[in-house]
Protein backbone atom coordinates (compact mmCIF):
# COMPACT_ATOMS: atom_id res chain seq x y z
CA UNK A 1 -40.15 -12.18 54.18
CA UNK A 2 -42.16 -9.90 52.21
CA UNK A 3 -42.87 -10.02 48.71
CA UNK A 4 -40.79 -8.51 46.82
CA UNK A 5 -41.12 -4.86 43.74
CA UNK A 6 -39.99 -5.07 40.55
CA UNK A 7 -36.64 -2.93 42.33
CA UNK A 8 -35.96 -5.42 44.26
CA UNK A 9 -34.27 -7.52 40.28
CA UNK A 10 -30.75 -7.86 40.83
CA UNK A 11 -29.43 -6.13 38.30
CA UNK A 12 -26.72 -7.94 35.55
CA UNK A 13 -23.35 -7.00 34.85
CA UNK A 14 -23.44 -6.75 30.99
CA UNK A 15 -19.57 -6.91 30.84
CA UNK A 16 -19.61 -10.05 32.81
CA UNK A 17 -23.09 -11.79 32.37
CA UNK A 18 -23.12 -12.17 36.69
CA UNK A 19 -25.85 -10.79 38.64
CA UNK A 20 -25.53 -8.20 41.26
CA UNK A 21 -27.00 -8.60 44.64
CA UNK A 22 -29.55 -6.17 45.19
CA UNK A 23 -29.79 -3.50 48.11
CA UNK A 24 -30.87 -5.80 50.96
CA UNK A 25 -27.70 -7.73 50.18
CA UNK A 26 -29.18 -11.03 48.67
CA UNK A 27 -29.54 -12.62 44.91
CA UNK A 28 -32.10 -14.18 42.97
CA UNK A 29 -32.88 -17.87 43.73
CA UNK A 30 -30.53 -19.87 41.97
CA UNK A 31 -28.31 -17.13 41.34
CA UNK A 32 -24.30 -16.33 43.12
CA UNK A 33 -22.27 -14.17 42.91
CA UNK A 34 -19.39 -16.84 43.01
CA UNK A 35 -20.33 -18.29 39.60
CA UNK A 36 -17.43 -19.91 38.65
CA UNK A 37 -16.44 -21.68 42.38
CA UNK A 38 -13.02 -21.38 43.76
CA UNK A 39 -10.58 -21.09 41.31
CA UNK A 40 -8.20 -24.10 40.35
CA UNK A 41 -5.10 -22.55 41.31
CA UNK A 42 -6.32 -22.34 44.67
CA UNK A 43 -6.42 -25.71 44.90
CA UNK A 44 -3.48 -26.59 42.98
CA UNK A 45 -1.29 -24.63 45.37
CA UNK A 46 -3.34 -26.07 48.51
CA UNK A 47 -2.69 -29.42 47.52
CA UNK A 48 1.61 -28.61 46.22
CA UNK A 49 1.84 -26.74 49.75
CA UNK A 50 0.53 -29.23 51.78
CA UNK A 51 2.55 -32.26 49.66
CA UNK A 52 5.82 -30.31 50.80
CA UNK A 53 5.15 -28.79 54.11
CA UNK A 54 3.40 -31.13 56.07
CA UNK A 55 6.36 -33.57 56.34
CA UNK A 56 8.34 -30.66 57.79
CA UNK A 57 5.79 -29.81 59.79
CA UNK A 58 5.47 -33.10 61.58
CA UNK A 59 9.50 -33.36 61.57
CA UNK A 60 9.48 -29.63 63.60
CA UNK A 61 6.74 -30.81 66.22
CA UNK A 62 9.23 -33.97 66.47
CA UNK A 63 12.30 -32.18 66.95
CA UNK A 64 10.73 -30.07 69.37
CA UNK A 65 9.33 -32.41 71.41
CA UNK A 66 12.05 -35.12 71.45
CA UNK A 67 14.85 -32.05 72.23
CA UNK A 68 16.61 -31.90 69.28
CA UNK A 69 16.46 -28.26 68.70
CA UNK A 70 17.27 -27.01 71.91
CA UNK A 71 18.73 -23.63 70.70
CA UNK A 72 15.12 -22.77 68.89
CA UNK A 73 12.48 -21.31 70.53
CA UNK A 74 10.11 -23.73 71.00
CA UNK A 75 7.02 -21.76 70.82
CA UNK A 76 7.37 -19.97 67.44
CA UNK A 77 8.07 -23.93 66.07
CA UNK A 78 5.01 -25.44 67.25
CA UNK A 79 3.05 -22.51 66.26
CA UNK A 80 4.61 -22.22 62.90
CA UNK A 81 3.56 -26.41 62.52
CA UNK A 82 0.49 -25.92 63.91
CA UNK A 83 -0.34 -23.32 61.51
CA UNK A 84 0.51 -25.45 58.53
CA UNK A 85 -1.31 -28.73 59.49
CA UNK A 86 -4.77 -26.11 60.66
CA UNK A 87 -4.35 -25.64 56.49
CA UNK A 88 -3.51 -28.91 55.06
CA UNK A 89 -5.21 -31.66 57.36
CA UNK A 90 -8.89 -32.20 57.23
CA UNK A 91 -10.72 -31.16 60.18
CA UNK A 92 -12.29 -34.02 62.17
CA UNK A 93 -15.78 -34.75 61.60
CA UNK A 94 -17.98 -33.62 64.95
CA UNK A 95 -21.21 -35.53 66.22
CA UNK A 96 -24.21 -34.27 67.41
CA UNK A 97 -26.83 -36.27 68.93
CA UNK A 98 -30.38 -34.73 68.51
CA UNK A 99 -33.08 -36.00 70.23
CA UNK A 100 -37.23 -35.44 69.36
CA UNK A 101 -40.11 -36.18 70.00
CA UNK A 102 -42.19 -37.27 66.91
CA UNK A 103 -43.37 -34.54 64.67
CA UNK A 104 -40.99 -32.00 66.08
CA UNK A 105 -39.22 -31.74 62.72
CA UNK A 106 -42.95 -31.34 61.07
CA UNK A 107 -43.55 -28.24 63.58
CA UNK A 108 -39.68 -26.87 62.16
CA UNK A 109 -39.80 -27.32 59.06
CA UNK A 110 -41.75 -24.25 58.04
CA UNK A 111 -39.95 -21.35 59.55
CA UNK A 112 -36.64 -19.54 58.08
CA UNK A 113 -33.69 -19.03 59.41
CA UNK A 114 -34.13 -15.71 61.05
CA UNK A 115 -37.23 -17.41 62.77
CA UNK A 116 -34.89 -20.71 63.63
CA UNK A 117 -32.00 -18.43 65.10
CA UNK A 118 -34.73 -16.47 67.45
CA UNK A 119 -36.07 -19.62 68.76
CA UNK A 120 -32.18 -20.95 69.39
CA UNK A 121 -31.36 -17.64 71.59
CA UNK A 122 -34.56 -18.03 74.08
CA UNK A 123 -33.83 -19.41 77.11
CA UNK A 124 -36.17 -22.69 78.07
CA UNK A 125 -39.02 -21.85 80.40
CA UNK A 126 -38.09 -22.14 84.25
CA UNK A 127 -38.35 -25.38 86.09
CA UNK A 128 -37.73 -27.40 82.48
């Protein structure tokens, strides 16, 4: 990255007291544009939605599966239950096993993550 003019300041929303991302798109270091988080009523209604519809939802894959809805169409249940859990069950935690030789992370650790992204779309040398 270059170094950057006095044009590039974000500038500030008086009104507001946020900063405003500049022409390339970015902010200040240390700065957001999503000062205050996620608001709390997101959450709140998350958490109230997923109290009262997940039960249901597990009862519809159940009543699907076992028969006991036979005049329903199957497909629009299980997608309407699988729709709910996606929102209210945690998604499972995925592993990934790195392996390097020592001082690989050294010869990383430098670059950005334009320069990181590059180096993950080249293809490895043939006969590796």
């Amino acid at each position: 990255m270059g170094k950057r003019n006095a044009s590039d300041k974000p500038q500030v929303r008086k009104e507001q007291g946020t900063p405003v991302r500049r022409a390339d798109g970015t902010f200040d270091k240390g700065s957001s544009g999503n000062v205050g988080g996620q608001p709390q009523w997101v959450r709140e209604f998350r958490d109230a939605f997923g109290k009262r519809c997940a039960p249901l939802a597990e009862q519809v894959l159940h009543d699907v599966l076992s028969g006991a809805e036979p005049d329903a169409k199957v497909s629009d249940k299980v997608s309407a239950a699988d729709t709910v859990l996606k929102y209210v069950l945690p998604k499972p935690t995925q592993q990934v096993e790195v392996s390097a030789t020592p001082g690989t992370a050294a010869a990383f650790a430098g670059l950005s993550a334009p320069q990181l992204l590059e180096i993950a779309k080249m293809k490895p040398p043939e006969g590796t």
